[in-house]
Protein backbone atom coordinates (compact mmCIF):
# COMPACT_ATOMS: atom_id res chain seq x y z
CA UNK A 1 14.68 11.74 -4.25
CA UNK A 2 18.28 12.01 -4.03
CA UNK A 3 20.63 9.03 -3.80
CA UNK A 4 21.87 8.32 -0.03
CA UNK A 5 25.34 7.07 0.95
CA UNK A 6 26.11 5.00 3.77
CA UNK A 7 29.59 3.48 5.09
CA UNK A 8 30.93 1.81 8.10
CA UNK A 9 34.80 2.02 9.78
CA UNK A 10 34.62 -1.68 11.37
CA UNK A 11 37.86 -3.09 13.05
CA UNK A 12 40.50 -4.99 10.83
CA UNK A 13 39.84 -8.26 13.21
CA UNK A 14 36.95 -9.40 14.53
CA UNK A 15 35.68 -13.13 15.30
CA UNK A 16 32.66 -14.33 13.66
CA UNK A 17 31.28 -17.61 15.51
CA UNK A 18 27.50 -17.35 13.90
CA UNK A 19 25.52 -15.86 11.25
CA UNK A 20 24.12 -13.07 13.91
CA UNK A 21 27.56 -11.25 13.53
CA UNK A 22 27.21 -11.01 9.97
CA UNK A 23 23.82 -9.50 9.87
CA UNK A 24 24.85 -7.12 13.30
CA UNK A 25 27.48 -5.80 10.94
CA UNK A 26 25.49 -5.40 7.62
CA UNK A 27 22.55 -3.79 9.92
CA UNK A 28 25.07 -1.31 11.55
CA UNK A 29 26.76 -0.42 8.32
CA UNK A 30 22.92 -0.01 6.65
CA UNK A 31 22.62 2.66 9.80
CA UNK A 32 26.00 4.42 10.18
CA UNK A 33 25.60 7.78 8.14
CA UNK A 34 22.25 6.62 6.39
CA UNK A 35 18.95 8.56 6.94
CA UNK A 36 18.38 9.80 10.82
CA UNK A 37 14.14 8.11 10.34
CA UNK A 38 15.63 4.51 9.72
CA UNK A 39 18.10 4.96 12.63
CA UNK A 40 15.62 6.18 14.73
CA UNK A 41 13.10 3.21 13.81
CA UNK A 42 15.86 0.44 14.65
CA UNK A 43 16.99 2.65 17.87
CA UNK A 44 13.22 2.67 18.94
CA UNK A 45 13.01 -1.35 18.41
CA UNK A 46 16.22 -2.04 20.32
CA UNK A 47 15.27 0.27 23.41
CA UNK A 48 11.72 -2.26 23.50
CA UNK A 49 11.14 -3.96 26.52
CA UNK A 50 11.88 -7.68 25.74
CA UNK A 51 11.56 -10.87 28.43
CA UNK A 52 14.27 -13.17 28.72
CA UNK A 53 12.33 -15.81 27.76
CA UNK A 54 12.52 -14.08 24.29
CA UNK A 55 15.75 -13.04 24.53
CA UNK A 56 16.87 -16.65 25.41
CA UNK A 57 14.72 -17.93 22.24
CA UNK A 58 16.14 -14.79 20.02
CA UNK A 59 19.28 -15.97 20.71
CA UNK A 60 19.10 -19.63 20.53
CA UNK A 61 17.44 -19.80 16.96
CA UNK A 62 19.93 -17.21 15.51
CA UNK A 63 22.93 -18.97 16.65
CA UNK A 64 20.97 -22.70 15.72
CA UNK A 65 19.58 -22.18 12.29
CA UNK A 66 16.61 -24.27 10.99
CA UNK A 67 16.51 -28.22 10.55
CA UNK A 68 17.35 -29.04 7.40
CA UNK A 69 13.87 -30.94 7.31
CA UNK A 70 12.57 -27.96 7.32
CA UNK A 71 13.66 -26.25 3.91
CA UNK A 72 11.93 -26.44 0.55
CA UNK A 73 12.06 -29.01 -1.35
CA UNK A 74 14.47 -27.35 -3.84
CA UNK A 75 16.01 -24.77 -1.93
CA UNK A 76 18.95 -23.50 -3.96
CA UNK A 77 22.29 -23.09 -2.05
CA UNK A 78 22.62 -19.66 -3.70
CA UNK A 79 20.11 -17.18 -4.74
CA UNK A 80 20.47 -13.62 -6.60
CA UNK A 81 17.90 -11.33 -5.59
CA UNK A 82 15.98 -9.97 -8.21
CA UNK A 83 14.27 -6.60 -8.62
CA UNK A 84 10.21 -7.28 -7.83
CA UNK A 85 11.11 -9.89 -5.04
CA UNK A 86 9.78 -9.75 -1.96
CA UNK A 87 10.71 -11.17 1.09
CA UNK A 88 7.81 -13.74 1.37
CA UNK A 89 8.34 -15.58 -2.08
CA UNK A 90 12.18 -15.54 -1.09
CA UNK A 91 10.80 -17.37 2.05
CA UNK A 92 9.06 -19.52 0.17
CA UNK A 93 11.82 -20.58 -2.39
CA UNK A 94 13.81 -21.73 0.90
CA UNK A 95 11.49 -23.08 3.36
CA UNK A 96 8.86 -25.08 3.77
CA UNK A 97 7.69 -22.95 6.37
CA UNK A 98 7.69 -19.17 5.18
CA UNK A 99 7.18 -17.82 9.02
CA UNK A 100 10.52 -19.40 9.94
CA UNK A 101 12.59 -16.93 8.27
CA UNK A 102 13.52 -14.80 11.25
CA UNK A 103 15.50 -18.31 12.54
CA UNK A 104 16.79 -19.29 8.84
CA UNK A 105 18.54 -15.72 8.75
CA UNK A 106 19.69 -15.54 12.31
CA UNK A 107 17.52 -12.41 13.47
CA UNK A 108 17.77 -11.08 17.28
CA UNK A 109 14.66 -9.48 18.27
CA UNK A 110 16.29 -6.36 17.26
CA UNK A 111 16.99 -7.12 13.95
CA UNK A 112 12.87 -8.65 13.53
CA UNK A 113 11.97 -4.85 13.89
CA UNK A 114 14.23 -3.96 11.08
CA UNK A 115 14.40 -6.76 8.72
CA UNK A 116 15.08 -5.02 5.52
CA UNK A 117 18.70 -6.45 5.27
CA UNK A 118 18.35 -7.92 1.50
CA UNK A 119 18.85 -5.49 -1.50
CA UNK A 120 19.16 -6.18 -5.31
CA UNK A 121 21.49 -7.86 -6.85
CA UNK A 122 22.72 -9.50 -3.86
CA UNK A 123 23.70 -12.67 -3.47
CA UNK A 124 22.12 -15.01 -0.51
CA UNK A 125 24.16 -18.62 0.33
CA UNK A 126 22.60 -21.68 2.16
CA UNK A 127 24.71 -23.02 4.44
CA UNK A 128 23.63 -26.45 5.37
CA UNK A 129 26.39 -27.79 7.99
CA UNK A 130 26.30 -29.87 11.02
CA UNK A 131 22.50 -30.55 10.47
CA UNK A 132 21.13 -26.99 10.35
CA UNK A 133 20.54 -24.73 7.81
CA UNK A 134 21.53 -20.96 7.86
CA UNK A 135 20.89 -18.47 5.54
CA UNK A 136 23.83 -15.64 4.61
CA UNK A 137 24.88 -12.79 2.26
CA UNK A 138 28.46 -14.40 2.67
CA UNK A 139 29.26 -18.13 1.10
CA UNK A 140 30.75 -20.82 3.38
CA UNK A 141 29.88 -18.37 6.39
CA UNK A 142 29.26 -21.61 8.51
CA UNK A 143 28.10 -22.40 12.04
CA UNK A 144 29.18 -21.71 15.97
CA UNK A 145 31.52 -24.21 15.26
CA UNK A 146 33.45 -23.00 12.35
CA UNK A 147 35.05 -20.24 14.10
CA UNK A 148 37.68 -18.03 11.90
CA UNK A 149 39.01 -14.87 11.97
CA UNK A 150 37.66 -12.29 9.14
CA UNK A 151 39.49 -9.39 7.90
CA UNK A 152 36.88 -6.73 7.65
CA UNK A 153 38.07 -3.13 5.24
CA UNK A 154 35.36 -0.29 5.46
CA UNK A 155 32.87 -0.32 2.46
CA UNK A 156 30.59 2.27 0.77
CA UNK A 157 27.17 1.21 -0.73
CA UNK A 158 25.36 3.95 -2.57
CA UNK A 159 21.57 3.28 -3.55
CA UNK A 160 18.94 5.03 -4.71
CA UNK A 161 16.01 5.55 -1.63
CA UNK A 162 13.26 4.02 -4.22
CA UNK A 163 15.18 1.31 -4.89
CA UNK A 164 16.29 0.27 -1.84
CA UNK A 165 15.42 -2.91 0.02
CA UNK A 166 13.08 -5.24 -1.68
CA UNK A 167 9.79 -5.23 0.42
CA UNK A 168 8.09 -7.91 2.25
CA UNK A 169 4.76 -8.80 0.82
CA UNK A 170 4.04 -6.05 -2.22
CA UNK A 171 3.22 -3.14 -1.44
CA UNK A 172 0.53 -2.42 -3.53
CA UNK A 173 -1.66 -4.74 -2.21
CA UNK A 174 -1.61 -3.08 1.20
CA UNK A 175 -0.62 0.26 0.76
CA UNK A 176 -4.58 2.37 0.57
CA UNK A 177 -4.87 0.36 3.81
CA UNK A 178 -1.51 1.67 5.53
CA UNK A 179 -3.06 5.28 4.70
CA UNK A 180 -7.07 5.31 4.71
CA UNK A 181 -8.52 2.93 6.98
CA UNK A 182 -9.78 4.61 10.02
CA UNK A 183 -10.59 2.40 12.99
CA UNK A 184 -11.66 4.18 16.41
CA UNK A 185 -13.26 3.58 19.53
CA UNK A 186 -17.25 5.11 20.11
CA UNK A 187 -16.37 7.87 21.90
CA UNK A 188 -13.99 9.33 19.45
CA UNK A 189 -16.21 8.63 16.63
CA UNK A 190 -19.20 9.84 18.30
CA UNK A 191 -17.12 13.93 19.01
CA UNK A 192 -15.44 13.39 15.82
CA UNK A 193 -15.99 16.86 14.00
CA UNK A 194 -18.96 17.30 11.83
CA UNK A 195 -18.47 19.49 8.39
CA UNK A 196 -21.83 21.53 8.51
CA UNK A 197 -21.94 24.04 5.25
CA UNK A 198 -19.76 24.22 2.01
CA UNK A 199 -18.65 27.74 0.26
CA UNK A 200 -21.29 28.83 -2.41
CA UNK A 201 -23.82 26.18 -1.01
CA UNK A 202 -22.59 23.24 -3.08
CA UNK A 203 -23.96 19.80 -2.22
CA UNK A 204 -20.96 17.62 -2.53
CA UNK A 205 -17.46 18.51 -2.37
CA UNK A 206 -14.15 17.53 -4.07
CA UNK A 207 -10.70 18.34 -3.97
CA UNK A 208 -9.72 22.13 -3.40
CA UNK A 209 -13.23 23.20 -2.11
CA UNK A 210 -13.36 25.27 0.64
CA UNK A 211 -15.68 23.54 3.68
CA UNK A 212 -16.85 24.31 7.21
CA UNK A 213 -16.58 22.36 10.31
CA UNK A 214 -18.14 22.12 14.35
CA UNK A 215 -16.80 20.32 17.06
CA UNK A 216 -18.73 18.98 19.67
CA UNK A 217 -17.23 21.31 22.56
CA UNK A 218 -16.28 24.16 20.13
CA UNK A 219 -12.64 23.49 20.55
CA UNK A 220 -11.49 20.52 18.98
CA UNK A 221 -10.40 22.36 15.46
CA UNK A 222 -8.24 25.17 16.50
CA UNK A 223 -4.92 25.90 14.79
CA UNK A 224 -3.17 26.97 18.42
CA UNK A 225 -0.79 25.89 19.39
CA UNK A 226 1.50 24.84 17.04
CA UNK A 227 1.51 21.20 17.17
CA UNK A 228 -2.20 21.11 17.03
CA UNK A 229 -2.94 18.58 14.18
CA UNK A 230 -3.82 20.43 10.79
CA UNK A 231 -4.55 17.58 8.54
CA UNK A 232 -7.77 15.48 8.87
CA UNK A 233 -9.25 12.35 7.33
CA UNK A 234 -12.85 12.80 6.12
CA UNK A 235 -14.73 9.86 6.50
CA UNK A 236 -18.28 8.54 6.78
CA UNK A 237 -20.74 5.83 8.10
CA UNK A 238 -18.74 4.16 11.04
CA UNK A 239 -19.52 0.70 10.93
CA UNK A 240 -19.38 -1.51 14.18
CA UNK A 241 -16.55 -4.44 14.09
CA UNK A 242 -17.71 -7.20 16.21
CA UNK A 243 -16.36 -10.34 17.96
CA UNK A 244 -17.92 -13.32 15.79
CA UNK A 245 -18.26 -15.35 19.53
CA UNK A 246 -19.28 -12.66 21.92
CA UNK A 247 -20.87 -10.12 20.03
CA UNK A 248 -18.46 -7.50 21.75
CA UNK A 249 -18.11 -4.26 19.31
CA UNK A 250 -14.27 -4.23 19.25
CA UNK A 251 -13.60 -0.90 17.22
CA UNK A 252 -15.67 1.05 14.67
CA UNK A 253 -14.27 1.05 10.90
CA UNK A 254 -15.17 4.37 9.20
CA UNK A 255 -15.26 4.98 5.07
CA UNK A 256 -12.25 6.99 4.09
CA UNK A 257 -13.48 9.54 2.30
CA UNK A 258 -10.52 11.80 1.50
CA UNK A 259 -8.38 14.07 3.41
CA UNK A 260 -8.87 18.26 4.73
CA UNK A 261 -6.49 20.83 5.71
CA UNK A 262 -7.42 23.38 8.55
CA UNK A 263 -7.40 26.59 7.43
CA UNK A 264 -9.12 28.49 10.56
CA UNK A 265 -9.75 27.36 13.37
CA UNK A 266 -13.26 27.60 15.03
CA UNK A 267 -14.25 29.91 17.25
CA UNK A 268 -17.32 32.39 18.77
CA UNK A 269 -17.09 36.26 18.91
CA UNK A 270 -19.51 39.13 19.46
CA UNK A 271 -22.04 40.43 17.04
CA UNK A 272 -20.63 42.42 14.26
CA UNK A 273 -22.34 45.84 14.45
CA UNK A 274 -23.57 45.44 18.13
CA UNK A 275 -23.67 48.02 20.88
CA UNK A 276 -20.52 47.95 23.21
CA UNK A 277 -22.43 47.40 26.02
CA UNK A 278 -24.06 43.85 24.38
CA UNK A 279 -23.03 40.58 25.13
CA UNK A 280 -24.27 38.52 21.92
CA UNK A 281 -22.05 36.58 20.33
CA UNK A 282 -22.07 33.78 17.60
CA UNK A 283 -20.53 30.52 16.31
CA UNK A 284 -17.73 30.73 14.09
CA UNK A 285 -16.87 27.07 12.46
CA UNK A 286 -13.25 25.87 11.10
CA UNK A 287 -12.35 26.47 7.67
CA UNK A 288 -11.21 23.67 5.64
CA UNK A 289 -9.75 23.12 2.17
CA UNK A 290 -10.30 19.56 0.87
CA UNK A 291 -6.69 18.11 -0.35
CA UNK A 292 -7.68 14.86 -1.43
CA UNK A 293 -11.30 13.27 -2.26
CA UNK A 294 -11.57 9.12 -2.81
CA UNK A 295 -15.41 10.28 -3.28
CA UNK A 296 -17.55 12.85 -2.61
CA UNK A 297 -17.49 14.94 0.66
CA UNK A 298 -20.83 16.09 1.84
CA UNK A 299 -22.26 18.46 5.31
CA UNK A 300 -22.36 15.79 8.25
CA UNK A 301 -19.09 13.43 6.94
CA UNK A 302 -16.80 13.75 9.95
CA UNK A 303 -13.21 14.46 10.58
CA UNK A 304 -10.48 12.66 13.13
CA UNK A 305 -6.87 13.83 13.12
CA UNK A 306 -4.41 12.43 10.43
CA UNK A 307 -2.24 10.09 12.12
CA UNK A 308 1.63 10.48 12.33
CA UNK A 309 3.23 8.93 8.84
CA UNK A 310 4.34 5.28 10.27
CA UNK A 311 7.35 3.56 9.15
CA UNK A 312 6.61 -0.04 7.98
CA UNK A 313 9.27 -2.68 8.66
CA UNK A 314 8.47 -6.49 9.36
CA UNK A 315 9.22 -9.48 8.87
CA UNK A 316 7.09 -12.89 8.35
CA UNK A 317 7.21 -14.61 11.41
CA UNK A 318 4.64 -16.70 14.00
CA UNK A 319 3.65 -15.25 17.29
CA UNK A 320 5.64 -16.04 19.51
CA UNK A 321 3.07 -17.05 22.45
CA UNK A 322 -0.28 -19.12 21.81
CA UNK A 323 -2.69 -17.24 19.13
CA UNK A 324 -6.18 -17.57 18.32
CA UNK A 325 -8.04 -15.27 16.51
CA UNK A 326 -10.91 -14.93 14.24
CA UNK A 327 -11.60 -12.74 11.01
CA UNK A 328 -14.27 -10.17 12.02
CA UNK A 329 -14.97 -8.52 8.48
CA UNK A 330 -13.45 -7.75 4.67
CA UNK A 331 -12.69 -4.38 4.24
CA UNK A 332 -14.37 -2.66 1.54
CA UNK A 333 -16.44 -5.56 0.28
CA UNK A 334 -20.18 -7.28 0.93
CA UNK A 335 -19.06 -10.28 -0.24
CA UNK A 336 -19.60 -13.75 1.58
CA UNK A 337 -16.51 -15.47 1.00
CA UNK A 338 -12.79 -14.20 1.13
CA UNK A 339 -9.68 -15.18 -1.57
CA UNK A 340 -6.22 -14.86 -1.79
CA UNK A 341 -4.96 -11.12 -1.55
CA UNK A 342 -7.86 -9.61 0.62
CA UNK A 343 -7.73 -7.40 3.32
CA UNK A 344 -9.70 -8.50 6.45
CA UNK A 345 -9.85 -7.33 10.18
CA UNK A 346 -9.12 -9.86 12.98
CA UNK A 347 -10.35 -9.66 16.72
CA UNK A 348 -6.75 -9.39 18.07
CA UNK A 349 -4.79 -6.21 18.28
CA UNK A 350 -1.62 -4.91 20.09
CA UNK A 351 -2.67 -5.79 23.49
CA UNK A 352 -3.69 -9.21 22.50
CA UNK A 353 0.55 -9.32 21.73
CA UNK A 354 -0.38 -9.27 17.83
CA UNK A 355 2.65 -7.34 15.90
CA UNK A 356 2.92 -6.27 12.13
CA UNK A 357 4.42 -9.37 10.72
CA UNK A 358 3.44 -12.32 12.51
CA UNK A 359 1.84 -14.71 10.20
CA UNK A 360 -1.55 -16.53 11.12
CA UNK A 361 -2.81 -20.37 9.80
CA UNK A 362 -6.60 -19.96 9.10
CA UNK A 363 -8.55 -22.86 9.74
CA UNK A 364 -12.29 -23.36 8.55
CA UNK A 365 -14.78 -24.50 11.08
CA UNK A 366 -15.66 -28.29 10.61
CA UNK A 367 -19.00 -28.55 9.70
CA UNK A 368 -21.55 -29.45 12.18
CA UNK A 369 -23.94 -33.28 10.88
CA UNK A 370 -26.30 -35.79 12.06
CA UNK A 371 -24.63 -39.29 11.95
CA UNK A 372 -27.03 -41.46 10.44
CA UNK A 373 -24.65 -44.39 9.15
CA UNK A 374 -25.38 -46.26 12.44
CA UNK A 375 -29.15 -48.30 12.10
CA UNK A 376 -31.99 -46.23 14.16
CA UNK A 377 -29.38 -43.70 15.67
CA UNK A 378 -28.86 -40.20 14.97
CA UNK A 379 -26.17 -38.51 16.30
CA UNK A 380 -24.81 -34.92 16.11
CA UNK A 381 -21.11 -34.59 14.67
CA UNK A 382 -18.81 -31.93 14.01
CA UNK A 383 -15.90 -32.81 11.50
CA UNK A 384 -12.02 -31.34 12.15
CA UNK A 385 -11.18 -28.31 11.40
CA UNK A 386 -9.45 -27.86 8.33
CA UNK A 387 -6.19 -25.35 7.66
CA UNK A 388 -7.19 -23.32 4.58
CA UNK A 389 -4.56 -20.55 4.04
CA UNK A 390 -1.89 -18.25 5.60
CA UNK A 391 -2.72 -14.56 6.21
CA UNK A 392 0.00 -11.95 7.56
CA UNK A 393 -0.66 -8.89 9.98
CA UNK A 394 0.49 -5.35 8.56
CA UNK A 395 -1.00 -3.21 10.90
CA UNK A 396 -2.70 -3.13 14.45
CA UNK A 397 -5.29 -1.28 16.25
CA UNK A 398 -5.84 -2.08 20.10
CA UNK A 399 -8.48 -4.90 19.63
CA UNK A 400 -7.72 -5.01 16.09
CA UNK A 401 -6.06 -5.75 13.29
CA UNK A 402 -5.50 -5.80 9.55
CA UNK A 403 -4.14 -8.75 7.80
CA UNK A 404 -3.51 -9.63 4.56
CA UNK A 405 -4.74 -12.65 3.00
CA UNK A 406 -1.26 -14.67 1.52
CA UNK A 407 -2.86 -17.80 0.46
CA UNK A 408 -6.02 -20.25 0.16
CA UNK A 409 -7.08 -23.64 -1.13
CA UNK A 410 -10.52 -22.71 -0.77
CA UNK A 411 -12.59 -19.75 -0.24
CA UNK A 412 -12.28 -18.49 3.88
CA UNK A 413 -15.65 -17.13 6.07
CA UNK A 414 -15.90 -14.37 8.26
CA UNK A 415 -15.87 -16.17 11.97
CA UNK A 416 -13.52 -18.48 10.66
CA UNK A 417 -10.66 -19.25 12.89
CA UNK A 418 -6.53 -18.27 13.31
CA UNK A 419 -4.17 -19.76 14.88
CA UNK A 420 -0.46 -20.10 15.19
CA UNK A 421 1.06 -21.88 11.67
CA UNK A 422 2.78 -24.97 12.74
């Protein structure tokens, strides 16, 4: 991929009374004349629909900083980025608490949406006056209180697109998930296209065999009109995700199997060979080519429309109303209990308020005892609930989600609980 070039014409004066300004500017000369999808994704997260209670708290927590009780231990007061960071260990290295970074940096709600504002090379500062700590790519950029005037000259940054930010968890721990994972409601699993024969009769099916497909009504593969999807995810034994409490099914995950192209769409005509005046016709299924096969494709493995490519931008952060949650399943695994680096599905999704980046405390149910320390009495006992880890949300459903486990002290239970860090 090519190198990019981006530049920004700012005015020679301009007041700077908080660390906001300075990551406004940097954001909007990351934007000017950079690629039209990254525009477009902060554009879309400015034009969101936010309440003035969070604006008022947006506001308030960029322009206030942190406590300085609340940084690491041995925070530095300057820090180089390094190639292979992300942005949760540099979280780590100056907090205490790693969700707080949207306040440490000074991020609007805006800028939460976009947070990819540290590069490379560059050079981050800890400001620590009047009591509060502020994080900037500037040294000595200060509070409210430290008002100045800064002489700003228009500046080019060029940078390769694969080099570019540093990310905020990595990458590869998440990234099949971002892509395969196919979580749908039973009605859309239950009309999902079927694949019902394969060319020359073969049993199972791999990448660049040919394959035929049925809707349920007969038209749900058709290549008209144009913006009629053409690329499918294969997948296979939908399995029910269910609230650990109620019992509720919440979604159904399916096994990504690989991915199809449509070829043909479906269709019936008449009899070849038949008389004019006869009516007969027959079934005509959708041709597919298989473009990518995890494992092997077989008749009856279903299809659902490959979603639109999303772009992923977040930043660590708690909810910002009152959370709980519990862990529904692992992905991909039988196992019993769950480690650090997992993936697992929670029973809260984008209309529960859940958002890519908000960071959850997991806390393991106390365990349930009969009290027998007091002479001829026996009575039942739960102990507290203990935290046990940190997992982050990368990507929502409805009614669920997909987190990623960040950290343990000992191994986590499906059922167990999530609420907001503290």
């Amino acid at each position: 991929m090519k190198p990019y070039m981006t530049s920004a014409a700012m005015p020679t004066q301009m007041a700077r009374s908080s660390t906001t300004a300075l990551v406004s500017t940097f954001l909007a000369g990351l934007c000017v004349g950079s690629l039209t999808l990254t525009c477009a994704v902060a554009a879309t997260a400015a034009s969101r629909v936010v309440t003035p209670a969070q604006l008022s708290t947006a506001q308030k927590v960029a322009n206030d900083g942190v406590p300085l009780s609340e940084l690491a231990a041995n925070a530095p007061d300057s820090y180089k980025v390094k190639r292979g960071d992300t942005l949760w260990a540099i979280s780590k290295l100056f907090l205490k608490s790693p969700w707080r970074w949207p306040e440490l940096w000074g991020m609007n709600k805006a800028d939460i949406q976009n947070p990819h504002l540290i590069y490379p090379g560059q050079m981050l500062y800890l400001d620590k006056s009047n009591g509060r700590a502020r994080l900037s790519s500037r040294p000595g950029a200060g509070g409210a209180d430290n008002l100045e005037t800064v002489k700003l000259s228009p500046r080019t940054r060029k940078t390769d697109l694969k080099n570019d930010s540093i990310p905020t968890i990595d990458n590869h721990l998440i990234e099949p998930f971002l892509s395969e994972p196919i979580i749908a409601d039973e009605a859309a699993i239950a009309s999902a296209p079927r694949f019902v024969a394969t060319q020359e009769g073969r049993v199972l099916l791999s990448k660049s065999d040919r394959a035929y497909a049925r809707s349920a009504n007969g038209s749900g593969l058709l290549t008209a009109p144009k913006d009629a999807p053409r690329l499918y995810r294969v997948f296979r034994d939908a399995k029910p995700l269910k609230d650990p409490g109620t019992g509720e099914i919440l979604g159904y995950e399916a096994q990504f199997l690989g991915r199809a192209e449509l070829v043909r769409g479906e269709s019936v005509q008449k009899v070849r060979g038949a008389k004019a005046n006869d009516n007969e016709t027959e079934i005509i299924p959708a041709t597919l080519d298989i473009t990518q096969s995890k494992e092997e494709i077989r008749t009856g493995d279903r299809l659902l429309p490959e979603p639109p490519l999303e772009v992923v931008s977040y930043a660590p952060r708690s909810p910002n109303i009152p959370t709980e949650a519990r862990i529904v399943s692992v992905y991909g695994s039988s196992v019993a209990n769950i480690g650090q680096s997992q993936i697992v599905s929670i029973n809260r999704g984008a209309r529960d308020g859940i958002e890519r980046g908000h960071v959850l405390a997991i806390q393991s149910d106390g365990t349930r005892m009969i009290d027998k320390t007091i002479d001829g009495k026996r009575q039942d006992i739960k102990l507290p609930d203990e935290r046990n880890g940190l997992l982050m949300v990368f990507r929502t459903f409805d009614r669920l989600s997909y987190a990623l486990v960040l950290e343990v002290s000992e191994p986590v239970k499906v059922g167990d609980w999530l609420i907001n860090p503290k």
